[in-house]
N, C-alpha and C. Protein backbone atom coordinates (compact mmCIF):
# COMPACT_ATOMS: atom_id res chain seq x y z
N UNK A 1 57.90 26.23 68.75
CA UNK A 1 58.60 25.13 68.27
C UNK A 1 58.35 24.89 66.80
N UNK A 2 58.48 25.97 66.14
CA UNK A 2 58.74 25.57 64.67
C UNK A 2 60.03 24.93 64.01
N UNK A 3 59.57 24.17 63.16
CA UNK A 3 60.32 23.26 63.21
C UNK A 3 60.55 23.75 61.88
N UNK A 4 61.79 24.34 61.40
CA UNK A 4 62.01 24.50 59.44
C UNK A 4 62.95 23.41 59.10
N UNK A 5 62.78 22.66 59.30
CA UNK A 5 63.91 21.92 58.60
C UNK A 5 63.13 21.62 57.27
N UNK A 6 64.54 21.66 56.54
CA UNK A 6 64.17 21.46 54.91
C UNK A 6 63.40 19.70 54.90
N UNK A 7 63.75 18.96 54.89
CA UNK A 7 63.30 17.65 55.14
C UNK A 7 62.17 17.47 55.45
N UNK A 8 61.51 18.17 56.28
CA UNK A 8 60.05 18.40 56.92
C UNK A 8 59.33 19.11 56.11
N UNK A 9 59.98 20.08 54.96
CA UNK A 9 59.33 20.77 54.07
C UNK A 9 59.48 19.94 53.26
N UNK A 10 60.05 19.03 52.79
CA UNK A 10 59.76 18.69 51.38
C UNK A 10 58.98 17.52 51.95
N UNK A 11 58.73 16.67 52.93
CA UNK A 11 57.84 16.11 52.92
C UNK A 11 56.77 16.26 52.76
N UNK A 12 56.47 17.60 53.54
CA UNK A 12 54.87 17.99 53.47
C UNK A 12 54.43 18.74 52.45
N UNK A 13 55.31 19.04 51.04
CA UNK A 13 55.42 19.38 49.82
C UNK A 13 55.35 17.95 49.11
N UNK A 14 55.23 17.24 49.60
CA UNK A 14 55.39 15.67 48.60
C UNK A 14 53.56 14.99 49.50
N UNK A 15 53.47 15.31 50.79
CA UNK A 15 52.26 15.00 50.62
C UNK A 15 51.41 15.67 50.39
N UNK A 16 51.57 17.22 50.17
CA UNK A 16 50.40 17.88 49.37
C UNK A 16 50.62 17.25 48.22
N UNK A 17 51.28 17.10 47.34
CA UNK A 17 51.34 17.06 45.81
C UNK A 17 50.91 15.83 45.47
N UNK A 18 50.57 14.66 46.77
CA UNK A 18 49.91 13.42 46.33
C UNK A 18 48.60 13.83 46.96
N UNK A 19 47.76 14.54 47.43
CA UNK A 19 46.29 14.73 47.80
C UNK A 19 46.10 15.82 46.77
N UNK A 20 46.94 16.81 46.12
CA UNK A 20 46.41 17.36 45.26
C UNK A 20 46.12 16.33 43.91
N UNK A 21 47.01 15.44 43.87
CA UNK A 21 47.21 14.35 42.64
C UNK A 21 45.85 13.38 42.62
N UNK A 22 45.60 12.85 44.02
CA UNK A 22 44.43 12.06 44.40
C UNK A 22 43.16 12.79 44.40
N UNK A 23 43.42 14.12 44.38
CA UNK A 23 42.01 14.96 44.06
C UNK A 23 41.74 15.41 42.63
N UNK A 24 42.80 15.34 42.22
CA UNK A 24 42.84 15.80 40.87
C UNK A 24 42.19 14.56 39.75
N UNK A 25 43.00 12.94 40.52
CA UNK A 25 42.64 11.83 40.17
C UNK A 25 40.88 11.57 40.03
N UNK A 26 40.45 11.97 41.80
CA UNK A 26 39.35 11.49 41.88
C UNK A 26 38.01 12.20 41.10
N UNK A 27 38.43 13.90 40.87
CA UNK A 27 37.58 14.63 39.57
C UNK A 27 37.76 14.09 38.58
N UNK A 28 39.17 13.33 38.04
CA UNK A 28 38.71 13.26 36.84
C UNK A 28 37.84 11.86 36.47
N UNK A 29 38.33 10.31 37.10
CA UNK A 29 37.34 9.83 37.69
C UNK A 29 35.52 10.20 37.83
N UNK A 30 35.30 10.79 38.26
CA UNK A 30 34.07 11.72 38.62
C UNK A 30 33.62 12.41 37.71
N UNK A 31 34.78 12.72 36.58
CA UNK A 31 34.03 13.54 35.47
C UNK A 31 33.92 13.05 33.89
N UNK A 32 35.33 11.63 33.95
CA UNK A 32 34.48 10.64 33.37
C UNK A 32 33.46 9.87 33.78
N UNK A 33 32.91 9.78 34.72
CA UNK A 33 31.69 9.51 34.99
C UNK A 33 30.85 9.78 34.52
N UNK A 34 30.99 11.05 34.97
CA UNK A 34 29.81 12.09 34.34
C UNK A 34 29.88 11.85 32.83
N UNK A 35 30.75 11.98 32.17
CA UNK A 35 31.05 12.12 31.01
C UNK A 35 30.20 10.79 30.13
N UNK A 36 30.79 9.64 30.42
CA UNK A 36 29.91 8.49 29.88
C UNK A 36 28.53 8.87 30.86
N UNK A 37 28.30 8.89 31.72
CA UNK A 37 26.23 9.21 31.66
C UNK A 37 26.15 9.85 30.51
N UNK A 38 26.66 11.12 30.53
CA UNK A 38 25.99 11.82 29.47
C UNK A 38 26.04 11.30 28.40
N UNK A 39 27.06 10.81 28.14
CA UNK A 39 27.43 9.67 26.63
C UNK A 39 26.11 8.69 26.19
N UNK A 40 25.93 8.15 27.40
CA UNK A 40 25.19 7.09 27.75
C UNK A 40 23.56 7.93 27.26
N UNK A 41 23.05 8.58 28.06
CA UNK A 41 21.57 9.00 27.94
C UNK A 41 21.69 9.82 26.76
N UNK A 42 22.71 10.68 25.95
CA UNK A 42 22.34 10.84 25.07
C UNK A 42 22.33 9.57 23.81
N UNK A 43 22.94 8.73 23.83
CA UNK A 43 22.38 7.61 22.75
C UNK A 43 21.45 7.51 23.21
N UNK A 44 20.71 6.98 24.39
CA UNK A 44 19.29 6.89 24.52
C UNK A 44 18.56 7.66 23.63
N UNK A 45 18.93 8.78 24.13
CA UNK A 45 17.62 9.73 23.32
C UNK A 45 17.87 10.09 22.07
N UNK A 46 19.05 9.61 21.15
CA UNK A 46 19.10 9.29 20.15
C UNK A 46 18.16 8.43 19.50
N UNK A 47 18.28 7.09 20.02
CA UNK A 47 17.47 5.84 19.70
C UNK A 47 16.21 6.33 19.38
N UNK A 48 15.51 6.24 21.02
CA UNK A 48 14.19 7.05 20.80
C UNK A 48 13.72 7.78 19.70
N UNK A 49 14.53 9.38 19.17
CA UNK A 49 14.15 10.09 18.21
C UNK A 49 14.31 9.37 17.25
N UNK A 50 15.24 8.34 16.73
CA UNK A 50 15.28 7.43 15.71
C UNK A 50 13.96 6.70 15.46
N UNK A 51 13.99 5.76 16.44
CA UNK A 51 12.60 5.09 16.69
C UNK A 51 11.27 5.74 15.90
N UNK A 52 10.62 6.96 17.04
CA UNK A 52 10.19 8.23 17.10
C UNK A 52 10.03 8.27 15.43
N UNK A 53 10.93 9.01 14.96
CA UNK A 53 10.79 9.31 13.67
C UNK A 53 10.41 8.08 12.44
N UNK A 54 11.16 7.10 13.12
CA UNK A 54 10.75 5.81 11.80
C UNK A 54 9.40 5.23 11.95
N UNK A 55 8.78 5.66 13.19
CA UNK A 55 7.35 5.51 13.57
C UNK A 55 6.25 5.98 12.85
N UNK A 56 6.68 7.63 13.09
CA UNK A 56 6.60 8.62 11.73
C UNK A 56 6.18 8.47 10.94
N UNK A 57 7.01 8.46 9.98
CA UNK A 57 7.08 7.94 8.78
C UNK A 57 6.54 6.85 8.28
N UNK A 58 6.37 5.58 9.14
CA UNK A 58 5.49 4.12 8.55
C UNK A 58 4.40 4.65 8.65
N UNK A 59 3.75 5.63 9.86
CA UNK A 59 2.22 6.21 9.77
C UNK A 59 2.22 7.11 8.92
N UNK A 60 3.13 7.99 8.61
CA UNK A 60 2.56 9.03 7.13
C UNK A 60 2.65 7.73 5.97
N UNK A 61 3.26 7.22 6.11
CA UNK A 61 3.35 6.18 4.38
C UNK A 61 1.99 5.74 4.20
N UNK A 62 1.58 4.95 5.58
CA UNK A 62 0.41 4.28 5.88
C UNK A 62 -0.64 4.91 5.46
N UNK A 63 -1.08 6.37 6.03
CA UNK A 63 -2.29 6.55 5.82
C UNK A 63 -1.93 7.05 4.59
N UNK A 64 -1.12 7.55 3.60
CA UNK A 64 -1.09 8.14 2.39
C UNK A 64 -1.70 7.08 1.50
N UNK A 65 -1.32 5.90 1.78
CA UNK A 65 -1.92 4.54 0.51
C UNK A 65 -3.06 4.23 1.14
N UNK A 66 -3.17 4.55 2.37
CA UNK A 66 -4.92 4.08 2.78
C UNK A 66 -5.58 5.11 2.17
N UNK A 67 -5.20 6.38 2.14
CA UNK A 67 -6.26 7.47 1.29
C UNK A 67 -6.27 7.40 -0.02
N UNK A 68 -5.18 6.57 -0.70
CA UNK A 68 -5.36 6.87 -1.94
C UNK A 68 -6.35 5.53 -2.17
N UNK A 69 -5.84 4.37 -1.51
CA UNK A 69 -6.86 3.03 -1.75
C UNK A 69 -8.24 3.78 -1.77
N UNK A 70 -8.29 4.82 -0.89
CA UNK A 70 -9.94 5.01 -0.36
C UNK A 70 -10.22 5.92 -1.36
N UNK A 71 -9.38 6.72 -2.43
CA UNK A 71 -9.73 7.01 -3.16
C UNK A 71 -10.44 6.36 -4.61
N UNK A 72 -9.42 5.63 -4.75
CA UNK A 72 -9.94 4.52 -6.01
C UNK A 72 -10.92 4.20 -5.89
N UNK A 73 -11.38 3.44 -5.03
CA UNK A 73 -12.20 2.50 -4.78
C UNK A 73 -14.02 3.30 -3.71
N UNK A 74 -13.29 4.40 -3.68
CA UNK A 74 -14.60 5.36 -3.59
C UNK A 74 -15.77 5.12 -4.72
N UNK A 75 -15.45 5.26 -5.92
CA UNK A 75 -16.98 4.92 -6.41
C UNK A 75 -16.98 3.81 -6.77
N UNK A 76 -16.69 2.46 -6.39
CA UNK A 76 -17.11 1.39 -6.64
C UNK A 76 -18.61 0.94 -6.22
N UNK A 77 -19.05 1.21 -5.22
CA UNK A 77 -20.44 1.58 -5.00
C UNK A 77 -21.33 1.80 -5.98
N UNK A 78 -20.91 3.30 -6.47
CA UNK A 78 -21.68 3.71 -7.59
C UNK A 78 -21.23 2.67 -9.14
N UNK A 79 -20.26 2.65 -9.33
CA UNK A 79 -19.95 1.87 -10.71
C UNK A 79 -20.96 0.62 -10.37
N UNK A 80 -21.02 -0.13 -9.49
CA UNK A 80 -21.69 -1.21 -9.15
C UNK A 80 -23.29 -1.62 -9.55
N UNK A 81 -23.84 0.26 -9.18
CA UNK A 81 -25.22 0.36 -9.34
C UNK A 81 -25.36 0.59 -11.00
N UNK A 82 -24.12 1.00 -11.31
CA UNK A 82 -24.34 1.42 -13.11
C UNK A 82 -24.31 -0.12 -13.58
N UNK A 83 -23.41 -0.85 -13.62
CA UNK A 83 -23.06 -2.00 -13.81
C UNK A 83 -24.41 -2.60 -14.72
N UNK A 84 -25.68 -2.99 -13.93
CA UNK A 84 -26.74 -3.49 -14.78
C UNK A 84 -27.59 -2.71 -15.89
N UNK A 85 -27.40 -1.49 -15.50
CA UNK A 85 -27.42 0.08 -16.66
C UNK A 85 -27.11 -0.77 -18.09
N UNK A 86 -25.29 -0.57 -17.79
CA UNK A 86 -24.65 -1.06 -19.00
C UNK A 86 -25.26 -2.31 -19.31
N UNK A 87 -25.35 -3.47 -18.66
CA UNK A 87 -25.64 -4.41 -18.93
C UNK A 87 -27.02 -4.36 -20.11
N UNK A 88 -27.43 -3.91 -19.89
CA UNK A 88 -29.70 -3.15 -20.35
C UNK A 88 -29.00 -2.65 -22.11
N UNK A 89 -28.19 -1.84 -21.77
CA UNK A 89 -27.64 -0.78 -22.79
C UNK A 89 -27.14 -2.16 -23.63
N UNK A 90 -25.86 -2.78 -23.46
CA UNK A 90 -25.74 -4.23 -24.28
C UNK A 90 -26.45 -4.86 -24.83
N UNK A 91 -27.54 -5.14 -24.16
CA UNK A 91 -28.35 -6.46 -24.49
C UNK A 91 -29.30 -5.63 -25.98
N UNK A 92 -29.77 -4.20 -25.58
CA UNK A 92 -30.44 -3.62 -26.55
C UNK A 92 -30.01 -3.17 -27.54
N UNK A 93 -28.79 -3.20 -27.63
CA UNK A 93 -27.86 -2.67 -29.32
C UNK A 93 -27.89 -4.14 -29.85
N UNK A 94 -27.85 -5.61 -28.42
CA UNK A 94 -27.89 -6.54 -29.64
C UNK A 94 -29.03 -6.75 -30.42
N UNK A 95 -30.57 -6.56 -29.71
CA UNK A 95 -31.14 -6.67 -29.98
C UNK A 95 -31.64 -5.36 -31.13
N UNK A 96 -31.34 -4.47 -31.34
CA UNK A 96 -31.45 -3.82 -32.68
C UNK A 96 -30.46 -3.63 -33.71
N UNK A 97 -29.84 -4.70 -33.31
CA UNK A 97 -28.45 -4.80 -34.26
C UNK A 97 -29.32 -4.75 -35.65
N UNK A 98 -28.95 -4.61 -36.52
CA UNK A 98 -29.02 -4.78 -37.83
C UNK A 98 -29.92 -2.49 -38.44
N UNK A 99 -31.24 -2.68 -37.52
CA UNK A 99 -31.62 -1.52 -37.93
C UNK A 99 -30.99 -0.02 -37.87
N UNK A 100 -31.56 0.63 -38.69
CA UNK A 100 -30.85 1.97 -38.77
C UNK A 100 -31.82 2.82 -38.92
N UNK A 101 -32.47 3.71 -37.73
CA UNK A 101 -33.05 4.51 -37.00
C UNK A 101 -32.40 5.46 -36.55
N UNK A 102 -33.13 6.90 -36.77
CA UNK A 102 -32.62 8.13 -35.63
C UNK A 102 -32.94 7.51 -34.25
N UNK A 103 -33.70 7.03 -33.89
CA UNK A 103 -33.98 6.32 -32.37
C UNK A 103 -32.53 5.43 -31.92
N UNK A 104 -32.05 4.62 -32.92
CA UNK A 104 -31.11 4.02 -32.49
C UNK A 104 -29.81 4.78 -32.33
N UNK A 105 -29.22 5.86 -33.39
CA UNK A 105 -28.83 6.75 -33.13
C UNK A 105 -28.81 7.51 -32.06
N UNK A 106 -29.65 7.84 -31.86
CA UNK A 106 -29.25 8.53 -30.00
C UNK A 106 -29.44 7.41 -28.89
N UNK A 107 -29.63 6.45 -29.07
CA UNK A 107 -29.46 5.52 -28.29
C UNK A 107 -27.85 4.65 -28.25
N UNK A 108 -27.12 4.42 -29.58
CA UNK A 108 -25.81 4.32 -29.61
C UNK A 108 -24.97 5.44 -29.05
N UNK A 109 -25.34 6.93 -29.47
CA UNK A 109 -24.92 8.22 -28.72
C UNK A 109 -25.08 7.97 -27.27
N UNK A 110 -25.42 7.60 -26.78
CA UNK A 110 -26.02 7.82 -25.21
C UNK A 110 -25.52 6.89 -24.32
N UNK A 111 -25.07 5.55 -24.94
CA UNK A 111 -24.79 4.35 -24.69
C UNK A 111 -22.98 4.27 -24.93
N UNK A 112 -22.99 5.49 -26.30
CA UNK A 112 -21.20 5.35 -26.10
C UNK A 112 -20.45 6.71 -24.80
N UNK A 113 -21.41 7.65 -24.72
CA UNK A 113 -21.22 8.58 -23.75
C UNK A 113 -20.94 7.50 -22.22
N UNK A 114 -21.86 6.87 -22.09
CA UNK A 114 -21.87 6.70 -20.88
C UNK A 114 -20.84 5.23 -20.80
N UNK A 115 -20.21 4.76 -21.82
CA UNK A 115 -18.98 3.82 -21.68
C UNK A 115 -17.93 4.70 -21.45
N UNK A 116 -18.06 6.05 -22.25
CA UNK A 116 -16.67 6.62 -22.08
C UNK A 116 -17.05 7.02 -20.06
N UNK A 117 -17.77 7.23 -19.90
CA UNK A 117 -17.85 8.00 -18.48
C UNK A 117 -16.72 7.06 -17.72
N UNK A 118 -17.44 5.76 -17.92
CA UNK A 118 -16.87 4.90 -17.23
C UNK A 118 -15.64 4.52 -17.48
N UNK A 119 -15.10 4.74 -18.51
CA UNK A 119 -13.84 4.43 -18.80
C UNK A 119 -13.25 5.35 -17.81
N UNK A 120 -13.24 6.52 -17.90
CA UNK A 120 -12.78 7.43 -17.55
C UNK A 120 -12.30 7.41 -15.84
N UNK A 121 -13.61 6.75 -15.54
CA UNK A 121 -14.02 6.34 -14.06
C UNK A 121 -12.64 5.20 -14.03
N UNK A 122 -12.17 4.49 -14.47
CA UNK A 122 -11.48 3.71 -14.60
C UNK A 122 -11.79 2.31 -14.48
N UNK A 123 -13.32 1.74 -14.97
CA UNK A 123 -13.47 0.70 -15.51
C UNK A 123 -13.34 0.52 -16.56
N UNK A 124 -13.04 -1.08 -16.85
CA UNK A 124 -12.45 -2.01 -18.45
C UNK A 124 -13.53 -3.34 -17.73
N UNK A 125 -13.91 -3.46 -19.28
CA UNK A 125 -14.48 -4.52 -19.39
C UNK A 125 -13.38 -5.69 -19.19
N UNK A 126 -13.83 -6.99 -18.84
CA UNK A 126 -12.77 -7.92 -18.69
C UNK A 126 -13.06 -8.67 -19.91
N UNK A 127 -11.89 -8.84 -20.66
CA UNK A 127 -11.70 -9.84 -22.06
C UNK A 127 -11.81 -11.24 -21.35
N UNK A 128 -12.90 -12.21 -21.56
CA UNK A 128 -12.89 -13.29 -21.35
C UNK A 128 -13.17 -14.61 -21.91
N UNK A 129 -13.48 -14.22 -23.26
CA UNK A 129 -13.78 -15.54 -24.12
C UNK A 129 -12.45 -15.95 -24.80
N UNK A 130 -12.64 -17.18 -24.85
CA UNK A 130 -10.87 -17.49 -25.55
C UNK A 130 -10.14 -17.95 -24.70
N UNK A 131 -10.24 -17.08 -23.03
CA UNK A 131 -9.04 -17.15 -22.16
C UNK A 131 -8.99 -18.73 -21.29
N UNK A 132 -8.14 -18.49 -21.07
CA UNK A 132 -8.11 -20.01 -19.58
C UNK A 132 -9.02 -19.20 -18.71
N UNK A 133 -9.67 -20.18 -18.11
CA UNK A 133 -10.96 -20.30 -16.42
C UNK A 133 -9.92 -19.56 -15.96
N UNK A 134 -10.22 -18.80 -15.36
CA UNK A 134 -9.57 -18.15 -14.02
C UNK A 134 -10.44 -18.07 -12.74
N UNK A 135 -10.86 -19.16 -11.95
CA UNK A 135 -11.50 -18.59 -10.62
C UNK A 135 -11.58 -16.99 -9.87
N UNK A 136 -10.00 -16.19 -10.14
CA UNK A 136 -10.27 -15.46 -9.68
C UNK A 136 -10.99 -14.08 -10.14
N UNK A 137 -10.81 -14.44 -11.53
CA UNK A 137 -11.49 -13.54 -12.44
C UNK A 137 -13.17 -13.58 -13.06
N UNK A 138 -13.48 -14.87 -12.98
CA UNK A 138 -14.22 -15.80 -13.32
C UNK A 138 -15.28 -16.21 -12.53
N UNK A 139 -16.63 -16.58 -12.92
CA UNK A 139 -17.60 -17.39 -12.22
C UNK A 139 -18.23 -18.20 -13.35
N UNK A 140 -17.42 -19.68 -13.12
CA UNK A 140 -18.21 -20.74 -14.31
C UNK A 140 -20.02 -20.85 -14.12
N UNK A 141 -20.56 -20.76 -14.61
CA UNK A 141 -22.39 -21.34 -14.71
C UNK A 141 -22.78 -22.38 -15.26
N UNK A 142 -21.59 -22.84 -16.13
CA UNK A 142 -22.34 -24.44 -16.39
C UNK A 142 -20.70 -24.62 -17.04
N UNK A 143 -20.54 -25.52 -18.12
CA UNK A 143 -19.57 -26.38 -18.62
C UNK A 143 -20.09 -27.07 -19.75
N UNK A 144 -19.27 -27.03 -21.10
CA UNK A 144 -20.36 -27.74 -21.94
C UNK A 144 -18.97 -28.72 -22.65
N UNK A 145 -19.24 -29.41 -22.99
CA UNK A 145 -18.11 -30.26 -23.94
C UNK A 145 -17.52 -29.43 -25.11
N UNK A 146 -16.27 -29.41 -25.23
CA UNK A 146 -14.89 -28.43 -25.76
C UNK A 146 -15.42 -29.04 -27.24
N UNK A 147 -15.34 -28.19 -28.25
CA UNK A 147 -15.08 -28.97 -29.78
C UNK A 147 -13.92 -29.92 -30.07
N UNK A 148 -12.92 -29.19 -29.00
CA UNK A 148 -11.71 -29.78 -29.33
C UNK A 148 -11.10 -29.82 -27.80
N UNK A 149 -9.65 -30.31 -28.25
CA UNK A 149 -8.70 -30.58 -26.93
C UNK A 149 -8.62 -29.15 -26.55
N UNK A 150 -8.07 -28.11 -27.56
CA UNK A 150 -7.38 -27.17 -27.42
C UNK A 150 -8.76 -25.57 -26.43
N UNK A 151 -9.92 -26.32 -26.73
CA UNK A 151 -11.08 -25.50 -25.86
C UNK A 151 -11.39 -26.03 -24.28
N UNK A 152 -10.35 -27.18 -23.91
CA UNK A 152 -10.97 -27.45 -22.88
C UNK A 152 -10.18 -26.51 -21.55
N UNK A 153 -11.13 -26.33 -20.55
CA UNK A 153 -10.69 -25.71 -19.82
C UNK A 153 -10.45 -23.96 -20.01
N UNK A 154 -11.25 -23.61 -21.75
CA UNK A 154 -11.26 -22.28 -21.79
C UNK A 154 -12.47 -21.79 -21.89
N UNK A 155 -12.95 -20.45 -21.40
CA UNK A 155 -14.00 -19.64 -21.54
C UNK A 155 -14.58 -20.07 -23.12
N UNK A 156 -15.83 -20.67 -22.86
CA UNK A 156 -16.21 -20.73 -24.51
C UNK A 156 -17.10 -19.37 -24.63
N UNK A 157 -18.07 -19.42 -24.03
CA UNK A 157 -18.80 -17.91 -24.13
C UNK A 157 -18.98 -17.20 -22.92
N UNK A 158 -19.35 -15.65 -22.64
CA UNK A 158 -19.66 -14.86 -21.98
C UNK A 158 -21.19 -14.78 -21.65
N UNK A 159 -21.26 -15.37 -20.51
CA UNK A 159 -23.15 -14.47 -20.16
C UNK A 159 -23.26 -13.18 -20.16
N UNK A 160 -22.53 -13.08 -18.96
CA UNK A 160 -22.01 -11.32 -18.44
C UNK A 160 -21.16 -11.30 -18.05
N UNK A 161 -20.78 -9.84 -18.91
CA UNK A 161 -19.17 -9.13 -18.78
C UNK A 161 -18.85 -9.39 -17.43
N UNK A 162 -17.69 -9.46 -17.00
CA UNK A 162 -16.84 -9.14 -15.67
C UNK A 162 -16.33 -7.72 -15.83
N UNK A 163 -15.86 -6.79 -14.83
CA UNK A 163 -15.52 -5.92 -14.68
C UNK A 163 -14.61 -5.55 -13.42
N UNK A 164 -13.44 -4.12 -14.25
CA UNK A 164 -12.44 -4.07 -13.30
C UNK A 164 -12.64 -2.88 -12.90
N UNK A 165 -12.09 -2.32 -11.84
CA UNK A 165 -12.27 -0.85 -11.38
C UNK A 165 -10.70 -0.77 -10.83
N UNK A 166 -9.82 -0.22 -11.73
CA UNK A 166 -8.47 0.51 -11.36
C UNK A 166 -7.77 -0.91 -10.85
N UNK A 167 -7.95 -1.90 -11.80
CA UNK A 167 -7.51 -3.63 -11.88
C UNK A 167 -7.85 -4.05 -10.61
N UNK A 168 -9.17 -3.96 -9.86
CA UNK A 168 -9.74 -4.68 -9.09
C UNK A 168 -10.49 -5.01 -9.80
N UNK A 169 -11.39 -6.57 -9.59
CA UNK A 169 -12.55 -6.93 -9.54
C UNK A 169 -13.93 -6.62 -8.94
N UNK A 170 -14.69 -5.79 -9.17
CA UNK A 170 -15.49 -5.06 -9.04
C UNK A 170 -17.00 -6.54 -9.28
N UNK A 171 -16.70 -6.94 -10.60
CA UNK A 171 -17.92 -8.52 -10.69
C UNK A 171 -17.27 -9.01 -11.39
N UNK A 172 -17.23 -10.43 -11.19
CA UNK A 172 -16.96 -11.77 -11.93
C UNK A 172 -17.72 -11.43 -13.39
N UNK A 173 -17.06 -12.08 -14.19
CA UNK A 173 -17.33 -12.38 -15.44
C UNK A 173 -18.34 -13.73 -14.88
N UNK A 174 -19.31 -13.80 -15.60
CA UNK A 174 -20.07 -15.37 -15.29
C UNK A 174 -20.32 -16.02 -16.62
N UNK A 175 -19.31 -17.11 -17.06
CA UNK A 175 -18.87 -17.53 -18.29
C UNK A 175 -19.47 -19.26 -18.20
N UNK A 176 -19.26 -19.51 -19.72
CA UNK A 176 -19.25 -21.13 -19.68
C UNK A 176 -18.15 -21.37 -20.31
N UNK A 177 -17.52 -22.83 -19.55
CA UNK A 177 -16.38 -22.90 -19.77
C UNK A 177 -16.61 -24.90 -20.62
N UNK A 178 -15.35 -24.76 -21.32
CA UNK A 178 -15.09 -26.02 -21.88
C UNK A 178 -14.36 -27.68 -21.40
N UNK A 179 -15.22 -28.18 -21.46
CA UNK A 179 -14.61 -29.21 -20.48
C UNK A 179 -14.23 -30.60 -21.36
């Protein structure tokens, strides 16, 4: 009992061509699916390596200025222990100020060697007479009455130098100031 009628064929030619259509539908469905996951987890792991890398990078920046800080400031230690050296070396050129000796001679020699060292090292004496008090630069020791308006509130004299190491403060200047 086969049945050919044309009618019966094109029906069952019209419902294949809607289950092929609905399968065809439901892959593609299914493969935009797929398609945004993959869309999807790869921005993820975009982000991440973004992240990831800018992480990176703040830790290489980081430790590069922590090593160099730790460089500078490596011999502050030692400049520290020189510090009253120089101080010795000062006080004794004032005190032979005026004479002129081979003794003093290699003692000015010896005394300008070892300023340049330090220069070099990258300490500067701190300029402080003249200037405005600066607390942060500064350690007042007493206060004496200004000659004038225009001295008050400035460094009148120096006890001992202050000093910088690569424009840190390494020691207060310890000054008297005008009040």
């Amino acid at each position: 009992m086969e049945n050919n009628n044309p009618q019966n064929e094109q029906e069952l030619n019209e419902v294949q061509e809607k289950t092929a259509a609905e399968t065809s539908q439901s892959a593609e469905s299914t493969g935009t699916t797929d398609l945004k996951k993959a869309q999807d987890e790869l921005a993820d792991a975009k982000d991440k390596y973004l992240r990831l890398y800018s992480e990176f990078e703040n830790f290489r920046r980081r430790t590069a200025r922590e090593k160099l800080d730790l460089i500078q400031s490596a011999n502050e230690k030692l400049v520290n222990a020189f510090l009253p050296i120089i101080d010795d070396f000062e006080r004794a050129e004032k005190a032979f100020k005026g004479s002129e000796s081979k003794e003093m001679e290699g003692f000015l020699l010896i005394y300008n060697k070892f300023k340049k060292i330090l220069d070099q090292a990258g300490v500067k004496v701190m300029e402080a007479k003249g200037s405005d008090f600066n607390p942060d630069l500064h350690e007042a020791i007493t206060q004496v009455p200004a000659p004038n308006e225009s001295m008050k509130g400035k460094v009148m004299d120096v006890v001992e130098n202050g000093y910088l190491l690569n424009d840190k403060v390494i020691r207060f200047a310890k000054v008297v100031v005008g009040s």
